[in-house]
Each structure stands twice: as structure tokens, then as C-alpha cells.
N, C-alpha and C. Protein backbone atom coordinates (compact mmCIF):
# COMPACT_ATOMS: atom_id res chain seq x y z
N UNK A 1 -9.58 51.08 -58.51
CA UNK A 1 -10.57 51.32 -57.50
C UNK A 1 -9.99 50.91 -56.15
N UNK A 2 -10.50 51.87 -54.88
CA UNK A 2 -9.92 51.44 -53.93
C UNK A 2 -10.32 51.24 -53.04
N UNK A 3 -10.73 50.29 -51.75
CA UNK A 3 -11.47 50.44 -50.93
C UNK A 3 -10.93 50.52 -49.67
N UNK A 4 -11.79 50.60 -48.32
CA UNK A 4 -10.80 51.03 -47.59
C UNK A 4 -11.80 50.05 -46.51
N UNK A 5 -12.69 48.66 -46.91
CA UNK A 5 -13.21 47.88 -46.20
C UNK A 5 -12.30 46.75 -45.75
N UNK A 6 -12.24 46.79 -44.42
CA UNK A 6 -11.21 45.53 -43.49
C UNK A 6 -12.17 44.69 -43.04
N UNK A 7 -13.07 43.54 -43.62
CA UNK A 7 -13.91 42.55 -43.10
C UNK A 7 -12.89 41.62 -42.58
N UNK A 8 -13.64 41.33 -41.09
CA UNK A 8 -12.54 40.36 -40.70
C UNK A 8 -13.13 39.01 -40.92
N UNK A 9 -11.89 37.26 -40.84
CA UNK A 9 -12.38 36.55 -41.70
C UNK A 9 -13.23 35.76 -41.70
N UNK A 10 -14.25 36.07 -40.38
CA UNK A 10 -15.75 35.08 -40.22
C UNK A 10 -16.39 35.85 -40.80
N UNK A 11 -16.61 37.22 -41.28
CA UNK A 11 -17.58 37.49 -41.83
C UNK A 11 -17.16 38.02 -43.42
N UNK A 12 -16.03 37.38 -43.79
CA UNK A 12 -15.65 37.24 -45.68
C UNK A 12 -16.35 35.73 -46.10
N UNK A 13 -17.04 36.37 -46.37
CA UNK A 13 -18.52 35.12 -47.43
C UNK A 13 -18.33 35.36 -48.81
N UNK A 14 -17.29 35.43 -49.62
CA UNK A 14 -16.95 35.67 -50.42
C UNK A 14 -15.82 34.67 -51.14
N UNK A 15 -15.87 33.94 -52.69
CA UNK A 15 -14.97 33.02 -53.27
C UNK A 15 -13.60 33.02 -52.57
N UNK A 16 -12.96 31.75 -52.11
CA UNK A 16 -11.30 31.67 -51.89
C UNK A 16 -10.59 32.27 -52.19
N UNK A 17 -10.99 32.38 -53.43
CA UNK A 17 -9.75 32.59 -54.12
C UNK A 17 -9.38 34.00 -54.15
N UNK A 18 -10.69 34.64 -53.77
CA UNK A 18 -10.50 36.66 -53.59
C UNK A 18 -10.07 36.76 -52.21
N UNK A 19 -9.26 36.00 -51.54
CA UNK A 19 -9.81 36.13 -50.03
C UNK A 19 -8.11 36.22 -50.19
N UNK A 20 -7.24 37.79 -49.24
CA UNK A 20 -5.93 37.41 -49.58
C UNK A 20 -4.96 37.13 -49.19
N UNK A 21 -4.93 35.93 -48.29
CA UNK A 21 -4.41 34.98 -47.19
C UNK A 21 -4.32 33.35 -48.30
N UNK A 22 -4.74 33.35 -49.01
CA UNK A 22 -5.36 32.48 -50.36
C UNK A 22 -3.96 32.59 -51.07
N UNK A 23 -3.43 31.78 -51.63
CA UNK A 23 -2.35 30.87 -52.49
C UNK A 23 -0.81 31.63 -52.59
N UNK A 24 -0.91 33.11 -52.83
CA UNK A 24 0.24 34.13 -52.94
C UNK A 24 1.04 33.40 -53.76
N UNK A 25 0.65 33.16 -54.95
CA UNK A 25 1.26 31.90 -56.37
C UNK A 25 1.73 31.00 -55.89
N UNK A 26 1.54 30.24 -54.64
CA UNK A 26 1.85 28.90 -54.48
C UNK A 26 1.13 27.82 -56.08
N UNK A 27 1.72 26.82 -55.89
CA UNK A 27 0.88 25.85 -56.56
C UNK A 27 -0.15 25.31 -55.57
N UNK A 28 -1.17 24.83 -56.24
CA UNK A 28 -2.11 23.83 -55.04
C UNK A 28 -2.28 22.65 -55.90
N UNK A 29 -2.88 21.86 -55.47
CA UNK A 29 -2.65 19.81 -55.26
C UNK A 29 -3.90 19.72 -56.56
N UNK A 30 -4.21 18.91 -56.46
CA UNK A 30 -5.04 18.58 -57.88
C UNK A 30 -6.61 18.18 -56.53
N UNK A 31 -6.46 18.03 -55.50
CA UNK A 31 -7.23 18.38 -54.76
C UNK A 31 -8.16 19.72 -54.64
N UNK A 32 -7.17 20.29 -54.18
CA UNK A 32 -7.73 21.80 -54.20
C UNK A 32 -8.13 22.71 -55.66
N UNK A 33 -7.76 22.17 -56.66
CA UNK A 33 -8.58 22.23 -57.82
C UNK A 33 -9.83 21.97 -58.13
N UNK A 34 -9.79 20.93 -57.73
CA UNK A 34 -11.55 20.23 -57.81
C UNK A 34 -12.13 20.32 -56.75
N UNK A 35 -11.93 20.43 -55.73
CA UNK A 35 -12.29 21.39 -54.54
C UNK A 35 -13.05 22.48 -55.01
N UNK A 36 -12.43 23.26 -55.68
CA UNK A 36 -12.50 24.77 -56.20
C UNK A 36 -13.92 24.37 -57.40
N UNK A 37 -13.93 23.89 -57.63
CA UNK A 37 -13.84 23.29 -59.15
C UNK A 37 -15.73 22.62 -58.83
N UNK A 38 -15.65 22.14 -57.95
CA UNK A 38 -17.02 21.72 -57.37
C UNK A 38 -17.61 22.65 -56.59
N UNK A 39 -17.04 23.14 -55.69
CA UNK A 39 -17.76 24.51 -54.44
C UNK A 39 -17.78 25.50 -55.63
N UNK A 40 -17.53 25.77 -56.31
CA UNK A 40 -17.48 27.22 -57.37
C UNK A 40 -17.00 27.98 -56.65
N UNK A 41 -15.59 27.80 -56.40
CA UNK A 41 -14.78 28.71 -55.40
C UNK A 41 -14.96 29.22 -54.21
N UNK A 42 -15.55 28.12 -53.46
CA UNK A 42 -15.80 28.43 -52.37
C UNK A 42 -15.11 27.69 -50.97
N UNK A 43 -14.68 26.87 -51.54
CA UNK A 43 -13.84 26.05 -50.47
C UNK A 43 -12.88 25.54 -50.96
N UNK A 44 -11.80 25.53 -50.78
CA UNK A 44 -10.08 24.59 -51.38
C UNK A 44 -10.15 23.33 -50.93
N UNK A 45 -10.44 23.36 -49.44
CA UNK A 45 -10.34 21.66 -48.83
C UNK A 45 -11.33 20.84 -48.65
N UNK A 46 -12.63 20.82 -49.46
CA UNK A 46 -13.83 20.09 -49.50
C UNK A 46 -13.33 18.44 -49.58
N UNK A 47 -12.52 17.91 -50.20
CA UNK A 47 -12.45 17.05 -50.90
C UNK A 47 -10.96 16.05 -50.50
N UNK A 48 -10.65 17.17 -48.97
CA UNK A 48 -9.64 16.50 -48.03
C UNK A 48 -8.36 17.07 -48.45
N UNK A 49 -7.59 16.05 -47.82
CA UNK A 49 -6.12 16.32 -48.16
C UNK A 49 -5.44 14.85 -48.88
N UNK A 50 -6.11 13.85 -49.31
CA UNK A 50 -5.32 12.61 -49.69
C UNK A 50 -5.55 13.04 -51.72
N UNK A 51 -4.11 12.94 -52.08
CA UNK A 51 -4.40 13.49 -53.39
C UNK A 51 -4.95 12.39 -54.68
N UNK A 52 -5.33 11.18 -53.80
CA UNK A 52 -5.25 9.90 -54.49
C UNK A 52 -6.68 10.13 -55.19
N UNK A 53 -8.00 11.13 -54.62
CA UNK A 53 -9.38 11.39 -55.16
C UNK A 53 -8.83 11.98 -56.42
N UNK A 54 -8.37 12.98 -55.86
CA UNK A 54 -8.14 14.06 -56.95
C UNK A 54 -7.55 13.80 -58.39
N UNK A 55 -6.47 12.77 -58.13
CA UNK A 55 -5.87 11.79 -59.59
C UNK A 55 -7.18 11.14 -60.27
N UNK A 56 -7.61 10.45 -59.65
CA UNK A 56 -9.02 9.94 -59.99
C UNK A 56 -9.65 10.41 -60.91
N UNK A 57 -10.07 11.77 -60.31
CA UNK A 57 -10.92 12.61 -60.77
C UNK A 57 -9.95 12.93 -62.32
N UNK A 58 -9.27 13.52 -62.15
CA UNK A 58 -8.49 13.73 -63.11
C UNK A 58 -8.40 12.56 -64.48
N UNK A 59 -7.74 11.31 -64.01
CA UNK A 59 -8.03 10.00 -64.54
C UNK A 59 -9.25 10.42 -65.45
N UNK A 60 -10.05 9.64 -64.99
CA UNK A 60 -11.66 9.53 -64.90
C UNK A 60 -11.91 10.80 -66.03
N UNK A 61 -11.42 11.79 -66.01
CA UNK A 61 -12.11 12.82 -66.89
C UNK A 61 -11.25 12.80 -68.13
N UNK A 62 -10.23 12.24 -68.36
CA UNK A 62 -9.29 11.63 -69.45
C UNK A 62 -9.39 10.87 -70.13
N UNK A 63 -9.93 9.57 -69.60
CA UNK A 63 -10.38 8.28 -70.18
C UNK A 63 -11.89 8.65 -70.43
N UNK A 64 -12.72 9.46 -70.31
CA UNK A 64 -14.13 9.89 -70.76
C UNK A 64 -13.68 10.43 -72.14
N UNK A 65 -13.04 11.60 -72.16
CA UNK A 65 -12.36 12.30 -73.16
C UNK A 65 -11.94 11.32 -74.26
N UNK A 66 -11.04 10.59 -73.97
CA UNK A 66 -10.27 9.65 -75.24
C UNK A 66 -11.02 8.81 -75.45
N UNK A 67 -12.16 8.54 -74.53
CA UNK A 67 -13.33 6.99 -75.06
C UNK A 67 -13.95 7.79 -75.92
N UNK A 68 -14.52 9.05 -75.74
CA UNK A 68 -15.93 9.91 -76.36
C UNK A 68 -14.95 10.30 -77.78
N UNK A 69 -13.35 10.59 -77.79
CA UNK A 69 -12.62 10.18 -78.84
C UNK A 69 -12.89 9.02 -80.19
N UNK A 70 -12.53 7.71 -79.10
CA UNK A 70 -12.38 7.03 -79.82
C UNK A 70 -13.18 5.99 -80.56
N UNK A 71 -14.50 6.62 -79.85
CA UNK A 71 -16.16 6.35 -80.37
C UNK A 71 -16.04 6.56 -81.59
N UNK A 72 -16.08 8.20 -81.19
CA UNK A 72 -16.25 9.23 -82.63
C UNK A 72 -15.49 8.91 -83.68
N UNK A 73 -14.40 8.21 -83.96
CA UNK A 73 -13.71 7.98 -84.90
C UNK A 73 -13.96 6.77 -85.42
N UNK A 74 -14.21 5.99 -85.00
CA UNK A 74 -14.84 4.51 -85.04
C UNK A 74 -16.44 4.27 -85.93
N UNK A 75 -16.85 5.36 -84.87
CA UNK A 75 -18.44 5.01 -85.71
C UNK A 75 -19.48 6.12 -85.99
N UNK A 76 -18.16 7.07 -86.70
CA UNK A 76 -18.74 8.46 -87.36
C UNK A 76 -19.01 8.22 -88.64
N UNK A 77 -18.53 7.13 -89.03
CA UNK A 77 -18.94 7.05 -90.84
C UNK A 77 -19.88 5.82 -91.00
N UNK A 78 -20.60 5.32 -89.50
CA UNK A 78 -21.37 4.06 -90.11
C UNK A 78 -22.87 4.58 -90.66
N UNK A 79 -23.20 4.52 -91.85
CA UNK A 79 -23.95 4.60 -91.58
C UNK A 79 -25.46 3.44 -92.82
């Protein structure tokens, strides 16, 4: 399909990530993931530029994971 619409970029209200000035396979930061990740693709830099949140976040959703793990293995047979 092809279109032949040139919106210019104050009026593209439309996800980042379709927008095509947007990554051209760069990698992006663990920032701009959860950026993405929270706006529902609507903003990359919500969440700044220091990548120290973003580990966090990351962290934080790992150690939930391996605790909710290591619950379950612990005290799935008490009964």
C-alpha cells in the first residue's frame, strides 16, 4: 500500500516508533525502552537521559521475577 501523505512533524500524533526520523536500527538505552514501554509508544525520552532509572527498572522487574520464583518453589507443596 502506498500513500502519498507528507504530514509535517507537529502535526504526526502518531506512535514513535512509526514516525521515520525514529531509530533507522540504531540500538536505544534501556531508557528509551521503558520510555516506550510506559507512553505506549509515544514518547522515547519520558524518563530522561540518565540510564541509572532505567537499570532499576530493569533490576526491580528481575528480582520480582526470581522472588515470585522462589516463593513458588518453596511453598507450592505446603499444604
Amino acid at each position: 500500500m502506498k500513500t502519498d501523505f507528507d504530514f509535517p512533524k507537529k502535526d504526526l500524533i502518531g506512535p514513535v516508533v512509526f514516525r521515520p526520523d525514529f531509530n533507522n536500527f540504531e540500538t536505544i538505552n534501556v531508557n528509551q525502552a521503558w520510555s516506550l514501554f510506559f507512553t505506549a509508544g509515544q514518547d522515547d525520552k519520558a524518563l530522561g537521559q540518565q540510564r541509572e532509572l532505567g537499570w532499576f527498572l530493569t533490576n526491580l522487574l528481575i528480582a520480582v521475577g526470581l522472588a515470585g520464583t522462589v516463593w513458588s518453589i518453596f511453598f507450592s507443596n505446603v499444604a
